[in-house]
C-alpha atoms as a PDB file:
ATOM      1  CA  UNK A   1     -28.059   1.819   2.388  1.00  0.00           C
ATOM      2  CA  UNK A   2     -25.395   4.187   0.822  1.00  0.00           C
ATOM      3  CA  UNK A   3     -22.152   5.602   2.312  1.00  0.00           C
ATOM      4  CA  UNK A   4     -20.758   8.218   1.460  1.00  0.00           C
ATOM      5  CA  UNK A   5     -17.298   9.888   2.996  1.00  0.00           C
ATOM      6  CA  UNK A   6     -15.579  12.701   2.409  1.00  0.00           C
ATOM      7  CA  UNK A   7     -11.779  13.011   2.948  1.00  0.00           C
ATOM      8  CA  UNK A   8      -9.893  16.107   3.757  1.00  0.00           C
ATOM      9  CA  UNK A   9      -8.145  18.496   1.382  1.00  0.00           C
ATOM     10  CA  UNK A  10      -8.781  20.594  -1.922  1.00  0.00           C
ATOM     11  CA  UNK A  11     -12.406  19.901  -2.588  1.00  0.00           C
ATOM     12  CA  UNK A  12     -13.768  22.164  -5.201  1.00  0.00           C
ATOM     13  CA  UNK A  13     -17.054  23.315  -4.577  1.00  0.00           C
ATOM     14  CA  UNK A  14     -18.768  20.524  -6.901  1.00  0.00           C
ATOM     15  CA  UNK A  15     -18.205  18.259  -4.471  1.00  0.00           C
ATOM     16  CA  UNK A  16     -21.279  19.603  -1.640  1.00  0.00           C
ATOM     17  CA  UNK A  17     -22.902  20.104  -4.318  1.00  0.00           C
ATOM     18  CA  UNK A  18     -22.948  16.164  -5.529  1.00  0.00           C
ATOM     19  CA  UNK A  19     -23.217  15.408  -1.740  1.00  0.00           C
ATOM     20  CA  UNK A  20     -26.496  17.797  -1.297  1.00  0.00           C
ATOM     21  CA  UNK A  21     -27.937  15.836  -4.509  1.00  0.00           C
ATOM     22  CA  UNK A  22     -26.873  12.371  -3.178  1.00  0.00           C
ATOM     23  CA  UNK A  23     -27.993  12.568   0.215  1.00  0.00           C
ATOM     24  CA  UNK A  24     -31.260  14.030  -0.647  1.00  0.00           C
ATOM     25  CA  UNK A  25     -31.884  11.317  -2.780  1.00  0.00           C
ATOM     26  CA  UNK A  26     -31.622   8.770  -0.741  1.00  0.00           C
ATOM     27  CA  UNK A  27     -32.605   9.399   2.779  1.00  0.00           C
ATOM     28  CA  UNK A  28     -30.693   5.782   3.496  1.00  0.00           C
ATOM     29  CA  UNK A  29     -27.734   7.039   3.601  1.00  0.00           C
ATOM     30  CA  UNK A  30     -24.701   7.742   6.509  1.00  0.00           C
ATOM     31  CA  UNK A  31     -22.377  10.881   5.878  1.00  0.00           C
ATOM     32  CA  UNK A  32     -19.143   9.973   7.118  1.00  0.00           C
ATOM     33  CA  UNK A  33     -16.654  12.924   7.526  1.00  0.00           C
ATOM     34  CA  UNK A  34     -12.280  12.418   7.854  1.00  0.00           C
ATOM     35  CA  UNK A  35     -10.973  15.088   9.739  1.00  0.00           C
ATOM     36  CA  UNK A  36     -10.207  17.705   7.177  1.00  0.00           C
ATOM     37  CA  UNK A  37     -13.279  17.003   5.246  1.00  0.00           C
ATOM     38  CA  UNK A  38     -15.361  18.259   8.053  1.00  0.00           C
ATOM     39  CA  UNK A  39     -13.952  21.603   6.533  1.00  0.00           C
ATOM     40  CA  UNK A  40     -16.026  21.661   3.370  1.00  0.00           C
ATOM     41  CA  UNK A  41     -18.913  20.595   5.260  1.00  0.00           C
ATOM     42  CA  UNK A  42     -19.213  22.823   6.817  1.00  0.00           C
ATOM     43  CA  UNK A  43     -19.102  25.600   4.624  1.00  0.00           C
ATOM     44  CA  UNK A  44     -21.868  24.632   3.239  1.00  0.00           C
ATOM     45  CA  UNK A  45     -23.875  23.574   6.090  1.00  0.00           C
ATOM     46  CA  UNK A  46     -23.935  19.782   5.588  1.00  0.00           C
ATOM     47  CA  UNK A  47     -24.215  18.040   9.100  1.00  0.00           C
ATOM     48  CA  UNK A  48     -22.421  14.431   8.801  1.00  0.00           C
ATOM     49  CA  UNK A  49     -23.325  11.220  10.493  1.00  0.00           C
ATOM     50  CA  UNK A  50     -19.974  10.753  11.685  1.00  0.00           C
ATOM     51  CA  UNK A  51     -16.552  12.365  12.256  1.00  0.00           C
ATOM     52  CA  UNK A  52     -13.321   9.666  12.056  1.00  0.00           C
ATOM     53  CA  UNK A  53      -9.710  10.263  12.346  1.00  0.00           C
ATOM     54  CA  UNK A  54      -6.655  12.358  14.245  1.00  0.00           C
ATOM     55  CA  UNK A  55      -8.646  15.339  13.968  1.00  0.00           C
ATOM     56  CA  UNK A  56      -4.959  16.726  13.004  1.00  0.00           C
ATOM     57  CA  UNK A  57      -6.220  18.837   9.955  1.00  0.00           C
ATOM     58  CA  UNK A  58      -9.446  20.122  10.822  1.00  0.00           C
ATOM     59  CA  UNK A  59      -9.826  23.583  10.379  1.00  0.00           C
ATOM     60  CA  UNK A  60     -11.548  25.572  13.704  1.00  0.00           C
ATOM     61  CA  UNK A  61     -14.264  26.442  11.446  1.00  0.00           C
ATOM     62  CA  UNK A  62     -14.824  22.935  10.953  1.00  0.00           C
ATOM     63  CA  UNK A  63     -14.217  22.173  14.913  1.00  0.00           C
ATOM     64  CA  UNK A  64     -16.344  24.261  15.717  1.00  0.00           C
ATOM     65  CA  UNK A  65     -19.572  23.147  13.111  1.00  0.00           C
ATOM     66  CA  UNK A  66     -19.347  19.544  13.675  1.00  0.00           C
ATOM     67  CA  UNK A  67     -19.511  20.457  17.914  1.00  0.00           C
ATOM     68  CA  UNK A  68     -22.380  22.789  17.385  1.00  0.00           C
ATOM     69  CA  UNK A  69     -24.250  19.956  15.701  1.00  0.00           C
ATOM     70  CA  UNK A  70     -23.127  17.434  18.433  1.00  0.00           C
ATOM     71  CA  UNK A  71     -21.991  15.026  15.933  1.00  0.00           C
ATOM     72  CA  UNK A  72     -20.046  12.171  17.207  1.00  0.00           C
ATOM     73  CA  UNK A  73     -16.333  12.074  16.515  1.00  0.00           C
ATOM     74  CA  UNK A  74     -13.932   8.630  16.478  1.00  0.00           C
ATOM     75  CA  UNK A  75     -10.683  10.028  17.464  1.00  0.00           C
ATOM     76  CA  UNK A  76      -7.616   8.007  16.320  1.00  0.00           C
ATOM     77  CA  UNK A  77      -4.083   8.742  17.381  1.00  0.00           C
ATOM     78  CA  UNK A  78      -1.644  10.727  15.331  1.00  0.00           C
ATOM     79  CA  UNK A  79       1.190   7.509  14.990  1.00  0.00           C
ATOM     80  CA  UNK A  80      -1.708   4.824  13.532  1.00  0.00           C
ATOM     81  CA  UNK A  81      -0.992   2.326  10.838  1.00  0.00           C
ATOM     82  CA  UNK A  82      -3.984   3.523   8.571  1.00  0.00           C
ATOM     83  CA  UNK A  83      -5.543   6.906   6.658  1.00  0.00           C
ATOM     84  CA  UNK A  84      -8.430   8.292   7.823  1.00  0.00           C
ATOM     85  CA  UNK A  85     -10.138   7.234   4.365  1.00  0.00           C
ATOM     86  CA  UNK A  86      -9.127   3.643   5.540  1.00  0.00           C
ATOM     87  CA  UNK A  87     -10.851   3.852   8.449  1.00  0.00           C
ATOM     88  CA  UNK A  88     -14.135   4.876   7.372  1.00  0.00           C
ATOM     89  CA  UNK A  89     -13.804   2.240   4.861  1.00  0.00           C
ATOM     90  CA  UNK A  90     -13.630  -0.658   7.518  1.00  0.00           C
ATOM     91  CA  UNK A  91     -17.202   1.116   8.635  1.00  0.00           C
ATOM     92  CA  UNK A  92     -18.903  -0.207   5.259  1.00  0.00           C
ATOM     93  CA  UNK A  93     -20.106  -3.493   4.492  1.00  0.00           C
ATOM     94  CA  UNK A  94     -21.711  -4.706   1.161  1.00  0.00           C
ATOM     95  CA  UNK A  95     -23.667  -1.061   0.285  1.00  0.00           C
ATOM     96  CA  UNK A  96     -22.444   1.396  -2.406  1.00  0.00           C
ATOM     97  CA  UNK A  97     -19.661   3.522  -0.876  1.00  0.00           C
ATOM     98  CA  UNK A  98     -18.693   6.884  -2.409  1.00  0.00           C
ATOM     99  CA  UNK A  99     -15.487   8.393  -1.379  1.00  0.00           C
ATOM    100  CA  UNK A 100     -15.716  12.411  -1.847  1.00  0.00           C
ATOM    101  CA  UNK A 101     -11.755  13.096  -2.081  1.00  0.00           C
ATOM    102  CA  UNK A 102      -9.603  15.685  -3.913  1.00  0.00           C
ATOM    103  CA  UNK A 103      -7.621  14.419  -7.405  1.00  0.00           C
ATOM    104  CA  UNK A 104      -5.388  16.657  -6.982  1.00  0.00           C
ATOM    105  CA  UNK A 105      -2.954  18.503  -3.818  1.00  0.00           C
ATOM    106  CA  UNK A 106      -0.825  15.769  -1.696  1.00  0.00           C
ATOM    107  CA  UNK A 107      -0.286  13.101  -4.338  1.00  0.00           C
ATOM    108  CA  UNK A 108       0.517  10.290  -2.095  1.00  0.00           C
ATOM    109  CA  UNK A 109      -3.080  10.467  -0.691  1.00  0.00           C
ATOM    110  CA  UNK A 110      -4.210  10.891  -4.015  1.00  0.00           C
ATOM    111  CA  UNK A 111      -2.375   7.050  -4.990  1.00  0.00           C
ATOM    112  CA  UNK A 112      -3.767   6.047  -1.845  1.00  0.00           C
ATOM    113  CA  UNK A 113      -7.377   6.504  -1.968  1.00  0.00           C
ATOM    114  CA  UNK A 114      -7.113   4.993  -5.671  1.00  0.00           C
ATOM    115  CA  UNK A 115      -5.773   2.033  -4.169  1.00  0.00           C
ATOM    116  CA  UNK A 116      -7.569   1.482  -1.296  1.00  0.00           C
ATOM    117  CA  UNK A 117     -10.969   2.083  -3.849  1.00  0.00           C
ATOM    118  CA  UNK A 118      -9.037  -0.945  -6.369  1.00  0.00           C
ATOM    119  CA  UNK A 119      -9.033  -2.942  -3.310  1.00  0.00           C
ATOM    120  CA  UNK A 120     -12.138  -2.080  -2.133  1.00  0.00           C
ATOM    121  CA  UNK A 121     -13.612  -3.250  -5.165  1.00  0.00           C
ATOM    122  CA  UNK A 122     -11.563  -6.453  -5.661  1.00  0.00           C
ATOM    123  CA  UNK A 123     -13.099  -7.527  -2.256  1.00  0.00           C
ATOM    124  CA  UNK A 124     -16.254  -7.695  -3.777  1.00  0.00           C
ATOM    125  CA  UNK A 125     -17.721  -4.344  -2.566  1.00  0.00           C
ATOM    126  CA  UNK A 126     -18.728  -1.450  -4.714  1.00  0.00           C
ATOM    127  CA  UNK A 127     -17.280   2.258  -4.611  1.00  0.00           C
ATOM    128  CA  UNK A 128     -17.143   5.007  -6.832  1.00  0.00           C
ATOM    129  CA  UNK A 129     -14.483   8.038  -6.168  1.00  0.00           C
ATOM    130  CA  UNK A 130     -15.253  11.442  -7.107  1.00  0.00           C
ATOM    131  CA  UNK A 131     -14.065  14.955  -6.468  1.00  0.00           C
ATOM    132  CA  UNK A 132     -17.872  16.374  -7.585  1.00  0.00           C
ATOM    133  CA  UNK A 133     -15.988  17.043 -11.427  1.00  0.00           C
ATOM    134  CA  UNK A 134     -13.892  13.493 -11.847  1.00  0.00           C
ATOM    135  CA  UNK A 135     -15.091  10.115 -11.415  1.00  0.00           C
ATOM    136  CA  UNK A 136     -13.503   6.847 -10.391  1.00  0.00           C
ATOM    137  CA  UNK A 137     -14.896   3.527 -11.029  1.00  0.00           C
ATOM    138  CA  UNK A 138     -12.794   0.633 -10.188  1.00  0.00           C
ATOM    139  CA  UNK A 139     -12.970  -2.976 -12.082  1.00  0.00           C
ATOM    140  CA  UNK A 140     -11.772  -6.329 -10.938  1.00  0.00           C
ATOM    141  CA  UNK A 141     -11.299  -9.707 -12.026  1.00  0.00           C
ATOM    142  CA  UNK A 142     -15.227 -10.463 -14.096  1.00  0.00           C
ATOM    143  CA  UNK A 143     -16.673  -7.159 -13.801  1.00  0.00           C
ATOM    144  CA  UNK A 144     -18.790  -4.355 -15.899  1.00  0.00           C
ATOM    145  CA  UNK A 145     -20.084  -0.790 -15.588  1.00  0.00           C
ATOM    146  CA  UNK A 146     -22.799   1.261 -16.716  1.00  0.00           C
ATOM    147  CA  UNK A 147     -22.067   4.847 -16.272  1.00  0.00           C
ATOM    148  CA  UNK A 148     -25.291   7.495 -16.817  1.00  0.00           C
ATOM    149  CA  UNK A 149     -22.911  10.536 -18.206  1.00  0.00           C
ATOM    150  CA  UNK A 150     -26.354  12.511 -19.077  1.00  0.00           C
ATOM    151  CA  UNK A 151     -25.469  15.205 -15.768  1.00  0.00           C
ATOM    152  CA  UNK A 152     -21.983  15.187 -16.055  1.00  0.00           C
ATOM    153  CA  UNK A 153     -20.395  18.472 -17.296  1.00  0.00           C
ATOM    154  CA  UNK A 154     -19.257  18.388 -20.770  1.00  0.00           C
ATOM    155  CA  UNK A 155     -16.974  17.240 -22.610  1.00  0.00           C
ATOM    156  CA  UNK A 156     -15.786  14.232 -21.136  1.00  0.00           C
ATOM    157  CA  UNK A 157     -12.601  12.398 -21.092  1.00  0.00           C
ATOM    158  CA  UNK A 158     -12.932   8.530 -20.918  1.00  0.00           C
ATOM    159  CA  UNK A 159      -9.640   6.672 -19.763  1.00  0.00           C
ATOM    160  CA  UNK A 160      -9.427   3.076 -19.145  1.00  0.00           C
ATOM    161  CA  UNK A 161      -6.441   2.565 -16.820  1.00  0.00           C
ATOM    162  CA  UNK A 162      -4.723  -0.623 -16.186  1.00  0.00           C
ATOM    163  CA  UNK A 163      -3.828  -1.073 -12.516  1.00  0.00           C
ATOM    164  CA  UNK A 164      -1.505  -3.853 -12.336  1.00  0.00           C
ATOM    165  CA  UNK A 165       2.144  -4.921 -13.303  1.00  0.00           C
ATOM    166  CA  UNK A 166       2.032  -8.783 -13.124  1.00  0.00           C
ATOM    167  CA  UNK A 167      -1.257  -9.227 -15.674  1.00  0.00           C
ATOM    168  CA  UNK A 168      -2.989  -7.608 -18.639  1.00  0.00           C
ATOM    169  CA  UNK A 169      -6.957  -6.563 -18.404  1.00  0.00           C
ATOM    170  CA  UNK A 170      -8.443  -8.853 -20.563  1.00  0.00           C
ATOM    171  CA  UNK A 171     -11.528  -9.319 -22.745  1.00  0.00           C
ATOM    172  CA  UNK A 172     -12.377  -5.587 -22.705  1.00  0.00           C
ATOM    173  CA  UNK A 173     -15.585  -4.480 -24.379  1.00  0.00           C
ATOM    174  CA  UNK A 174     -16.693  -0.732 -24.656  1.00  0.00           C
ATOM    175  CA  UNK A 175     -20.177   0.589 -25.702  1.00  0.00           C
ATOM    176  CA  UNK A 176     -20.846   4.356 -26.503  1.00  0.00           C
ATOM    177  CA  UNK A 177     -16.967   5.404 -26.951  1.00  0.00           C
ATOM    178  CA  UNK A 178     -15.823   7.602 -30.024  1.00  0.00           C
ATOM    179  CA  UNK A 179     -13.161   4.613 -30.107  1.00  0.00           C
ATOM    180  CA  UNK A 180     -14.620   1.483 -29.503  1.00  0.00           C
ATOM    181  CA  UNK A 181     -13.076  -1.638 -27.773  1.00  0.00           C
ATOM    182  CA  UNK A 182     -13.700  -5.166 -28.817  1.00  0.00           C
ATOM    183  CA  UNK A 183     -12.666  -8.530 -26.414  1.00  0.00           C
ATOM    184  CA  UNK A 184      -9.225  -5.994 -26.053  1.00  0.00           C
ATOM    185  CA  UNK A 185      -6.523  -6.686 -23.733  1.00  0.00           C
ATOM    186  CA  UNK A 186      -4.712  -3.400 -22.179  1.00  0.00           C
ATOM    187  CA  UNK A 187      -1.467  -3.339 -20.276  1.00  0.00           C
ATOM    188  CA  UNK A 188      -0.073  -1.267 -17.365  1.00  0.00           C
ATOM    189  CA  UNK A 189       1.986   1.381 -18.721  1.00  0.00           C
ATOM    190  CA  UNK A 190       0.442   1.692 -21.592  1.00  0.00           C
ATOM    191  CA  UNK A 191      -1.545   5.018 -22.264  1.00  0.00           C
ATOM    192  CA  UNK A 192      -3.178   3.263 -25.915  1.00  0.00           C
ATOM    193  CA  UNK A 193      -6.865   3.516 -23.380  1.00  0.00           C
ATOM    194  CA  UNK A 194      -6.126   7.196 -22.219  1.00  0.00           C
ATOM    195  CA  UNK A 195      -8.142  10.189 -23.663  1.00  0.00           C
ATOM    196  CA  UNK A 196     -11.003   8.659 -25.156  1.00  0.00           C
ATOM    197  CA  UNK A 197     -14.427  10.055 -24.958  1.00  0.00           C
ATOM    198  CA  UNK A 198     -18.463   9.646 -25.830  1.00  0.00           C
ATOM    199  CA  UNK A 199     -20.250   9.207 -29.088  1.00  0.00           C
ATOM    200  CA  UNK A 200     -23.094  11.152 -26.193  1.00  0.00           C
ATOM    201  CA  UNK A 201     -26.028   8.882 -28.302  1.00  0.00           C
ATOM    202  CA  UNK A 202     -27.503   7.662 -25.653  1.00  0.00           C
ATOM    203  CA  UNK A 203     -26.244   9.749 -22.446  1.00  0.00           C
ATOM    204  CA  UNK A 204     -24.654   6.423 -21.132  1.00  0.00           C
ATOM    205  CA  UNK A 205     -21.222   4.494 -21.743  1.00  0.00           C
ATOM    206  CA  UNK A 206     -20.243   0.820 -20.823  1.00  0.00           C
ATOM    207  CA  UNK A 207     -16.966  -1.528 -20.290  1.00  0.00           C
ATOM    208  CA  UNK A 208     -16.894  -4.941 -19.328  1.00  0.00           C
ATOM    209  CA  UNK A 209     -13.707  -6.872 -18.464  1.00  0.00           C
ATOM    210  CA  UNK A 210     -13.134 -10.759 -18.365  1.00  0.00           C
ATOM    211  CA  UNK A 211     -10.124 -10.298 -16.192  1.00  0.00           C
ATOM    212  CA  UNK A 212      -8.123  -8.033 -14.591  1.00  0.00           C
ATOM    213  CA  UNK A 213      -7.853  -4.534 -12.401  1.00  0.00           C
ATOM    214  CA  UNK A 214      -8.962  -1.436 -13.952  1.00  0.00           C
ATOM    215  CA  UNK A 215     -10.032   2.149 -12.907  1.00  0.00           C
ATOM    216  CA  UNK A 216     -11.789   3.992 -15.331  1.00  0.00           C
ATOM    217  CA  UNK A 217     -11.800   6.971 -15.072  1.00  0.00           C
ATOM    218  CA  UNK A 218     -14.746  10.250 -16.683  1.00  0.00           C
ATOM    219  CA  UNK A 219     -13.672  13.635 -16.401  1.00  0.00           C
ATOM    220  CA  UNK A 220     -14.345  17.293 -17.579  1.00  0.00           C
ATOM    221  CA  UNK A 221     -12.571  17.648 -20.687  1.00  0.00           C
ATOM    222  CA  UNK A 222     -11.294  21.343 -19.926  1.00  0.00           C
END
């Protein structure tokens, strides 16, 4: 099974795309909508599983789509002590989770859903963020990552980004970068990982880390 949950705000249209493509390759999988992301939804006439949050940025368009389709909505109060994006995280177990949220607009959310996808992943549980153009892959503690770049747009940006203060990422190992890594150690603060990108031999790229929290992070060069 395969989640997948998108979050309210500036989506750009490569998002339902990547959403269309995922859920129609995998028929396993449960759409899970916050609020606001009901919006872009339903522009493009994708029918979600399930509708969580305070419903306080929902669009009427959007209203109106997801109660036309009878789709069931978990209403939360306004004054609650967690984002909708944390909510329909608690709603996942062990399957592959991607969060469909904007990398750009309110900037606090933004921090947020990187955080809650670092913690996400340092539970033991696996989650990719992506805005349909940038993607998010969290490492913690012993951990690798095979990414298959051959459909992203091109060219890409390749930034490892060291997550926390109080220790270094250690022991990390890169395969198809333009510069390589070998057994490295990188340090929060430090943008020596930032802007790197791939050799494109083999339409894949790979890091491995003995220690640590990382997000790596592919974009669209533009």
């Amino acid at each position: 099974m395969r989640y997948i949950i998108v979050t309210g705000g500036p989506l750009p249209q490569e998002s339902a795309k990547l959403i269309k493509e995922l859920s129609a390759s995998d028929e396993d999988t449960i759409l899970i909508a916050c609020d606001g992301g009901c919006d872009i939804l339903a522009r493009n006439n994708i029918v979600p599983d399930l509708v969580v949050g305070d419903m306080d940025s929902i669009s009427e368009e959007g209203l109106d789509f997801i109660n036309n389709h009878n789709v069931f909505i978990e209403k939360y109060p306004v004054e609650k002590d967690w984002t909708d994006s944390e909510i329909a995280l608690g709603k996942t177990g062990d399957e592959d989770v991607i969060l469909v949220t904007p990398d750009s607009g309110r900037l606090d959310h933004v921090i947020a859903n990187l955080q809650l996808a670092l913690k996400f992943k340092s539970e033991g549980k696996k989650i990719t963020i992506t805005d349909g153009i940038t993607y998010c892959y969290p490492l913690s503690g012993e951990d690798s990552i095979d990414i298959d770049i051959s459909s992203m747009q091109k060219p890409l940006s390749v930034s490892l980004v060291p997550w926390d203060f109080s220790r270094p990422v250690t022991g990390v190992t890169t395969k198809g970068l333009y510069y390589p890594l070998e057994n490295a150690e990188l340090n929060a603060g430090s943008s020596f990982s930032f802007s790197n990108h791939p050799t494109y031999e083999n339409g894949r790229i790979a890091i491995e880390i003995k220690g640590g929290l990382l997000l790596v992070i592919v974009t669209f060069a533009n």
